[in-house]
Protein backbone atom coordinates (compact mmCIF):
# COMPACT_ATOMS: atom_id res chain seq x y z
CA UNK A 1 9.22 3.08 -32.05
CA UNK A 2 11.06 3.47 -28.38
CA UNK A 3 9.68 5.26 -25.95
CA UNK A 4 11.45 5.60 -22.10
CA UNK A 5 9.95 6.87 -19.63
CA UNK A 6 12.27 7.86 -16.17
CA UNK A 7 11.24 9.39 -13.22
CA UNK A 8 14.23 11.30 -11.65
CA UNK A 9 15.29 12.95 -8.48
CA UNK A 10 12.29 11.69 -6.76
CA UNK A 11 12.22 11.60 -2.92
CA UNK A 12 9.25 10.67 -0.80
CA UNK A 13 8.08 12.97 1.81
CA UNK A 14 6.59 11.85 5.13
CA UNK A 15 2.87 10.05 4.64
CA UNK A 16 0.32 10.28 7.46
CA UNK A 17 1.54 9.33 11.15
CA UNK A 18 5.05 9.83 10.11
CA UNK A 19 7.01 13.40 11.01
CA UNK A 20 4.65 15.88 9.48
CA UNK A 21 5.83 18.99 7.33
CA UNK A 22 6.76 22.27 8.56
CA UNK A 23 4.60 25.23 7.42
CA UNK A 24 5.94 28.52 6.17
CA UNK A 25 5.97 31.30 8.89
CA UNK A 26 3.25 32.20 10.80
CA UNK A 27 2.34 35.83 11.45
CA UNK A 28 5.25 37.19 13.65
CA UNK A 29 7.33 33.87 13.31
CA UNK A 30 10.79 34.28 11.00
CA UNK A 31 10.59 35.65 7.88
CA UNK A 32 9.48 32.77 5.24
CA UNK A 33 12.40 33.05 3.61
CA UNK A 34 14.04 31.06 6.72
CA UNK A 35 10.94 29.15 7.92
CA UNK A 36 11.21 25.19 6.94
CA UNK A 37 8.82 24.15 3.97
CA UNK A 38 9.41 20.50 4.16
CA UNK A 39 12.05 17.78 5.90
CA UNK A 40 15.51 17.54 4.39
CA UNK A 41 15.41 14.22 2.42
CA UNK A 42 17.99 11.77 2.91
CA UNK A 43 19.69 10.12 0.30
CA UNK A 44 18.50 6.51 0.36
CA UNK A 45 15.12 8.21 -0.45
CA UNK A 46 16.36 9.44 -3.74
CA UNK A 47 16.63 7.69 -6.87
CA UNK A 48 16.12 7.53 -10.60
CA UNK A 49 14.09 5.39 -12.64
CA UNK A 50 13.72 4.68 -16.31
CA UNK A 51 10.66 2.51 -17.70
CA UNK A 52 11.90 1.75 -21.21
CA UNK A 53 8.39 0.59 -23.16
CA UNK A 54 9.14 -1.31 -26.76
CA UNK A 55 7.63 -0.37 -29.39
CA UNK A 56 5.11 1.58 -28.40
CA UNK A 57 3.26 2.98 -31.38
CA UNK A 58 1.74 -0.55 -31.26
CA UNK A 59 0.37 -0.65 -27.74
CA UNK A 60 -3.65 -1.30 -27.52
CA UNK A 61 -3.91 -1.21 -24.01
CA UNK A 62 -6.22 1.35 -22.47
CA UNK A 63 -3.77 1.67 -19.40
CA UNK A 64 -0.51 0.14 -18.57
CA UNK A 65 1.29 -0.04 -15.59
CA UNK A 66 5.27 -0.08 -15.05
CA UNK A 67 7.00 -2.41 -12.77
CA UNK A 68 7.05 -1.71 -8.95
CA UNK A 69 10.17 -0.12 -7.77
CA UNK A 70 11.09 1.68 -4.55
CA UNK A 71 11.95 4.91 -3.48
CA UNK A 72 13.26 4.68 0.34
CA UNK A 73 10.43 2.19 2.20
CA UNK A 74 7.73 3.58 -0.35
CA UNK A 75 6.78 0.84 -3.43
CA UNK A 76 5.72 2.89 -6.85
CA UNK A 77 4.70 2.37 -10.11
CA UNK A 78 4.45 4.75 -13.28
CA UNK A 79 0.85 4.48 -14.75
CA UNK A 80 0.77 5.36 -18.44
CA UNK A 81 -2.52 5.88 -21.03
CA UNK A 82 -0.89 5.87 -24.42
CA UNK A 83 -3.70 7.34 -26.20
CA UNK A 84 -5.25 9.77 -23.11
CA UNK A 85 -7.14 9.70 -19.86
CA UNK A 86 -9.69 11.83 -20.72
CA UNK A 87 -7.52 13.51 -23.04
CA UNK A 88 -6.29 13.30 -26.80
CA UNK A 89 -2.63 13.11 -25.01
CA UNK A 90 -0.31 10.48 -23.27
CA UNK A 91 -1.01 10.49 -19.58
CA UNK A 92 1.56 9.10 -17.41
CA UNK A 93 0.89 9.41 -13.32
CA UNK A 94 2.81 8.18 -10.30
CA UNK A 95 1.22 5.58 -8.56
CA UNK A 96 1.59 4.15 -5.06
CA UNK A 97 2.09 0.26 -5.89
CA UNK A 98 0.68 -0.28 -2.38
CA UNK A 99 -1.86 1.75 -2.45
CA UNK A 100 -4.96 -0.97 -2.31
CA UNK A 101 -3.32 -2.19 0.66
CA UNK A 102 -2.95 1.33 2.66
CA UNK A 103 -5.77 2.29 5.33
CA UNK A 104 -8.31 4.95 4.49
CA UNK A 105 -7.72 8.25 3.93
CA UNK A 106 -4.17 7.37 3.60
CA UNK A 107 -1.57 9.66 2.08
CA UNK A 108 1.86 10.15 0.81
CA UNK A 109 3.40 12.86 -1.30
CA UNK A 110 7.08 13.08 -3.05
CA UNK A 111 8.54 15.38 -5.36
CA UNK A 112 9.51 13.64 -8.55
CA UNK A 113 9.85 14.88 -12.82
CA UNK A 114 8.92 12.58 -15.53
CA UNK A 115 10.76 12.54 -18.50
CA UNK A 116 9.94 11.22 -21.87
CA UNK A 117 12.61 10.43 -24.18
CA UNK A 118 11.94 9.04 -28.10
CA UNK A 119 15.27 7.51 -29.23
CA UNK A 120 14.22 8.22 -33.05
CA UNK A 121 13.72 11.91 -32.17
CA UNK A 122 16.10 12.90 -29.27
């Protein structure tokens, strides 16, 4: 069996030393309703990406990663457990494919939805 895996309408937000986030209203600021949660995103760091895994019933792999793509400057990679990470259940996680190579204490966050799709059982 077929299994894809896509990550869609994923955008990368700021990471550390880079144009922080705005926080919600402050006591007598504008009501939160018009305070800024976050930047505006631009395009180029949107995207879509599907990670279609063959036959997967037959993987024996603990973990398994996908291939790096990018999102704007930022490298990823989808991180999958096929039978659980500490759980009975698939496990799929976003991964920073640079991450090894970042400073301490680094960070980076992005909005993103994962998907799974089974082609025998849409």
């Amino acid at each position: 069996a077929d299994m894809a895996v896509a990550m869609v309408d994923e955008g990368a937000i700021p990471a550390a030393g880079e144009e922080p986030l705005s926080q919600p209203g402050a006591p007598g600021d504008a009501p939160a309703e018009e305070a800024l949660v976050g930047p505006v995103l631009p395009k180029s760091d949107m995207g879509t990406y599907t990670w279609r895994i063959e036959n997967f019933t037959r993987i024996r792999q603990q973990k398994q990663y996908s291939p790096v793509f990018h999102s704007g400057p930022h490298a990823w990679r989808l991180l999958m457990f096929p039978a659980g990470n500490n759980s009975p259940h698939l496990s799929v996680y976003l991964d920073a494919a640079d991450g090894p190579q970042l400073p301490l204490h680094w960070n980076r966050q992005a909005h993103f939805t994962l998907a799974m799709l089974n082609p025998l059982d849409p």
